[in-house]
Structure formats: structure tokens, C-alpha cells
C-alpha atoms as a PDB file:
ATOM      1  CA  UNK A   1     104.843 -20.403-132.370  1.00  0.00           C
ATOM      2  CA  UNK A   2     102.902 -18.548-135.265  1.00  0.00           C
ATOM      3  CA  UNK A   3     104.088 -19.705-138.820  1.00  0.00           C
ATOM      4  CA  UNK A   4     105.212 -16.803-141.134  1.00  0.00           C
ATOM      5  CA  UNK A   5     102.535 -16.584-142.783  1.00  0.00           C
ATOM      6  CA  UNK A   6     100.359 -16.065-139.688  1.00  0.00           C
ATOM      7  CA  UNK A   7     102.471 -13.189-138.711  1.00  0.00           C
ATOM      8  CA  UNK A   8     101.927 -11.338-142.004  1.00  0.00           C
ATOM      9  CA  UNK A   9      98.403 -11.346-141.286  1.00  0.00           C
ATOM     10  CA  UNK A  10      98.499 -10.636-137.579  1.00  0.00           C
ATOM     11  CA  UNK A  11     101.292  -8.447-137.017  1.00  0.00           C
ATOM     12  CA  UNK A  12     102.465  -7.931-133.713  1.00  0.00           C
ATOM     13  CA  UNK A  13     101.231  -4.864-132.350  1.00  0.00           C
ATOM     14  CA  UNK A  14     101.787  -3.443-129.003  1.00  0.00           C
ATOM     15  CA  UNK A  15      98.683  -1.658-127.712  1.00  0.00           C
ATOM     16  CA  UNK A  16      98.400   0.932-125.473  1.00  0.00           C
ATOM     17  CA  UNK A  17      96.324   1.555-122.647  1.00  0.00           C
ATOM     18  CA  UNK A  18      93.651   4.345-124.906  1.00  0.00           C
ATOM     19  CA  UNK A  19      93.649   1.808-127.668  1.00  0.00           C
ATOM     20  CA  UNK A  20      92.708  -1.340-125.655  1.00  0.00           C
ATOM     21  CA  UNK A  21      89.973   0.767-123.714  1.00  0.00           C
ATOM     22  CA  UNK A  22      88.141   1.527-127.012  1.00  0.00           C
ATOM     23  CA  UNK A  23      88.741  -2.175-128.851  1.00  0.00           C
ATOM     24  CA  UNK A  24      87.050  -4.219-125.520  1.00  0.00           C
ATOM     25  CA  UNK A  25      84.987  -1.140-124.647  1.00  0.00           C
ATOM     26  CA  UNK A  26      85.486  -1.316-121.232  1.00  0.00           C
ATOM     27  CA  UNK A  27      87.440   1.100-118.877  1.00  0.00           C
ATOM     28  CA  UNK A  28      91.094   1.979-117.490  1.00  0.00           C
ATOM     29  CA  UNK A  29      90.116   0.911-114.412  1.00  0.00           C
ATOM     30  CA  UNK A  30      88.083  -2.193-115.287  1.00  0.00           C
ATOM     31  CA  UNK A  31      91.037  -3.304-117.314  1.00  0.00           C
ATOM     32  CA  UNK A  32      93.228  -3.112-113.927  1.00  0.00           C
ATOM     33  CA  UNK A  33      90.238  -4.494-112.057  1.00  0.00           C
ATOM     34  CA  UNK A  34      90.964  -7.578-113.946  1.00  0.00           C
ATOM     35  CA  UNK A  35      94.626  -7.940-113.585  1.00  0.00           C
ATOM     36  CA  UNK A  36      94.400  -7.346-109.645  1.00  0.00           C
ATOM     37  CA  UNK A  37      94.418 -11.078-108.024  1.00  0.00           C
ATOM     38  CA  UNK A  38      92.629  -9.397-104.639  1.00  0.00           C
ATOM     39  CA  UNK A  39      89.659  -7.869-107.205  1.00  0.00           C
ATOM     40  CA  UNK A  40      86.126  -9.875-107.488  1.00  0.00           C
ATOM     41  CA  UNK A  41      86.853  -8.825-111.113  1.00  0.00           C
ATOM     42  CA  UNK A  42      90.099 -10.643-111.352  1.00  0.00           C
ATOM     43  CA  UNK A  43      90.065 -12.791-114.566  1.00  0.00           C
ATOM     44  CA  UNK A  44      93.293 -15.065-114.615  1.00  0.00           C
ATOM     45  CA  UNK A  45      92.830 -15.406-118.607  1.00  0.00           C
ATOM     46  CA  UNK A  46      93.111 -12.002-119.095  1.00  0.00           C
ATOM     47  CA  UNK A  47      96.571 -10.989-121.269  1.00  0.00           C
ATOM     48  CA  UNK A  48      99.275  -9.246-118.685  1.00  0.00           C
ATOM     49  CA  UNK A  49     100.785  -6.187-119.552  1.00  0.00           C
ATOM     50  CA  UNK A  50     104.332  -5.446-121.187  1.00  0.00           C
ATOM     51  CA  UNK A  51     106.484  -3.305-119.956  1.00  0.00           C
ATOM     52  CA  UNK A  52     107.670  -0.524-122.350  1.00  0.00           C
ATOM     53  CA  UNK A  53     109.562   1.571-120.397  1.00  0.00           C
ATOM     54  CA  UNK A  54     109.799   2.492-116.921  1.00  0.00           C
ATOM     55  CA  UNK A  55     106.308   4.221-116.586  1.00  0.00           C
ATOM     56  CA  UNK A  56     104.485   2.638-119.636  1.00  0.00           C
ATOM     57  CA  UNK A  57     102.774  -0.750-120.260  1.00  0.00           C
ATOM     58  CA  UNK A  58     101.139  -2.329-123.413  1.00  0.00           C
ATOM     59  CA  UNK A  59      99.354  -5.281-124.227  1.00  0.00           C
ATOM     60  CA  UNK A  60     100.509  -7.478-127.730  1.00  0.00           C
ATOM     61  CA  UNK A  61      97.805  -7.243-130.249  1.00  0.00           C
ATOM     62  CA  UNK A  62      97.617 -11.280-130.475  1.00  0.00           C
ATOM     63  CA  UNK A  63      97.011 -12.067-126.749  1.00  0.00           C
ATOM     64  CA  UNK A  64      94.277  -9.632-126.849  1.00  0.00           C
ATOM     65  CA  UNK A  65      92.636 -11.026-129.966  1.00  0.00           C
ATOM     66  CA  UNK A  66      93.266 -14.866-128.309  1.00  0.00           C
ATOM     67  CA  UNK A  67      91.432 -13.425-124.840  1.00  0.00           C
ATOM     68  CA  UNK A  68      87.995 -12.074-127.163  1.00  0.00           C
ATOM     69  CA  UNK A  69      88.026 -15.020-129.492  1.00  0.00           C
ATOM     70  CA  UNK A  70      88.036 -16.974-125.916  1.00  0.00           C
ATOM     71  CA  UNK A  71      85.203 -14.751-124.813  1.00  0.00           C
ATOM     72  CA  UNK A  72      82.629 -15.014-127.876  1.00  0.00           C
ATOM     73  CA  UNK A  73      83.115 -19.270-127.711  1.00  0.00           C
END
């Protein structure tokens, strides 16, 4: 669990789908690529979606910084 002071620097953001395609650079469908267990692209690391509603997703802001701070090691 993030101490306070960690969440005043990171807040928790919820990011949408147009958002997350521009901060990894990588597209819609690549993004789904890699949360689909039966795709070659499948990467178990990568942060699941939340639901927001009952036809939208989002990913939090800290589980996507965690998964390209993994990446760049």
C-alpha cells in the first residue's frame, strides 16, 4: 500500500482507452492483443482493465506506470 505521501505525487488516475494509446504509443487493438490469453501477443504483466460502467473500461494510472518502469529495466 502507497504511503500518503506517495499518493500526493502519483495520484490515482483512471485512464482511458485514447489516453493509454498515446502514453505507450501503441494501438487499441495491440492493447487488447495483450490482454487476450489465446493471442501470441498476450503479456500476463500487462495491467487489466477497470470497469467503469457497463460499456467503459480504464486502466489506473499507477499499474500502468509499474508495467513501463518494468519494461525499461
Amino acid at each position: 500500500m502507497p504511503n500518503i505521501s506517495e499518493q500526493k505525487a502519483h495520484p490515482l488516475r483512471i485512464l482511458r482507452m485514447a489516453e493509454l494509446t498515446v502514453i505507450l504509443g501503441i494501438s487499441r487493438s495491440s492493447i487488447y492483443e495483450k490482454l487476450n490469453p489465446k493471442s501470441r501477443y498476450y503479456d500476463a504483466e500487462f495491467p487489466k482493465p477497470v470497469r467503469l460502467g457497463a460499456a467503459s473500461v480504464g486502466w489506473r494510472s499507477t499499474a500502468i506506470d509499474k508495467w513501463i518502469a518494468s519494461r525499461t529495466v
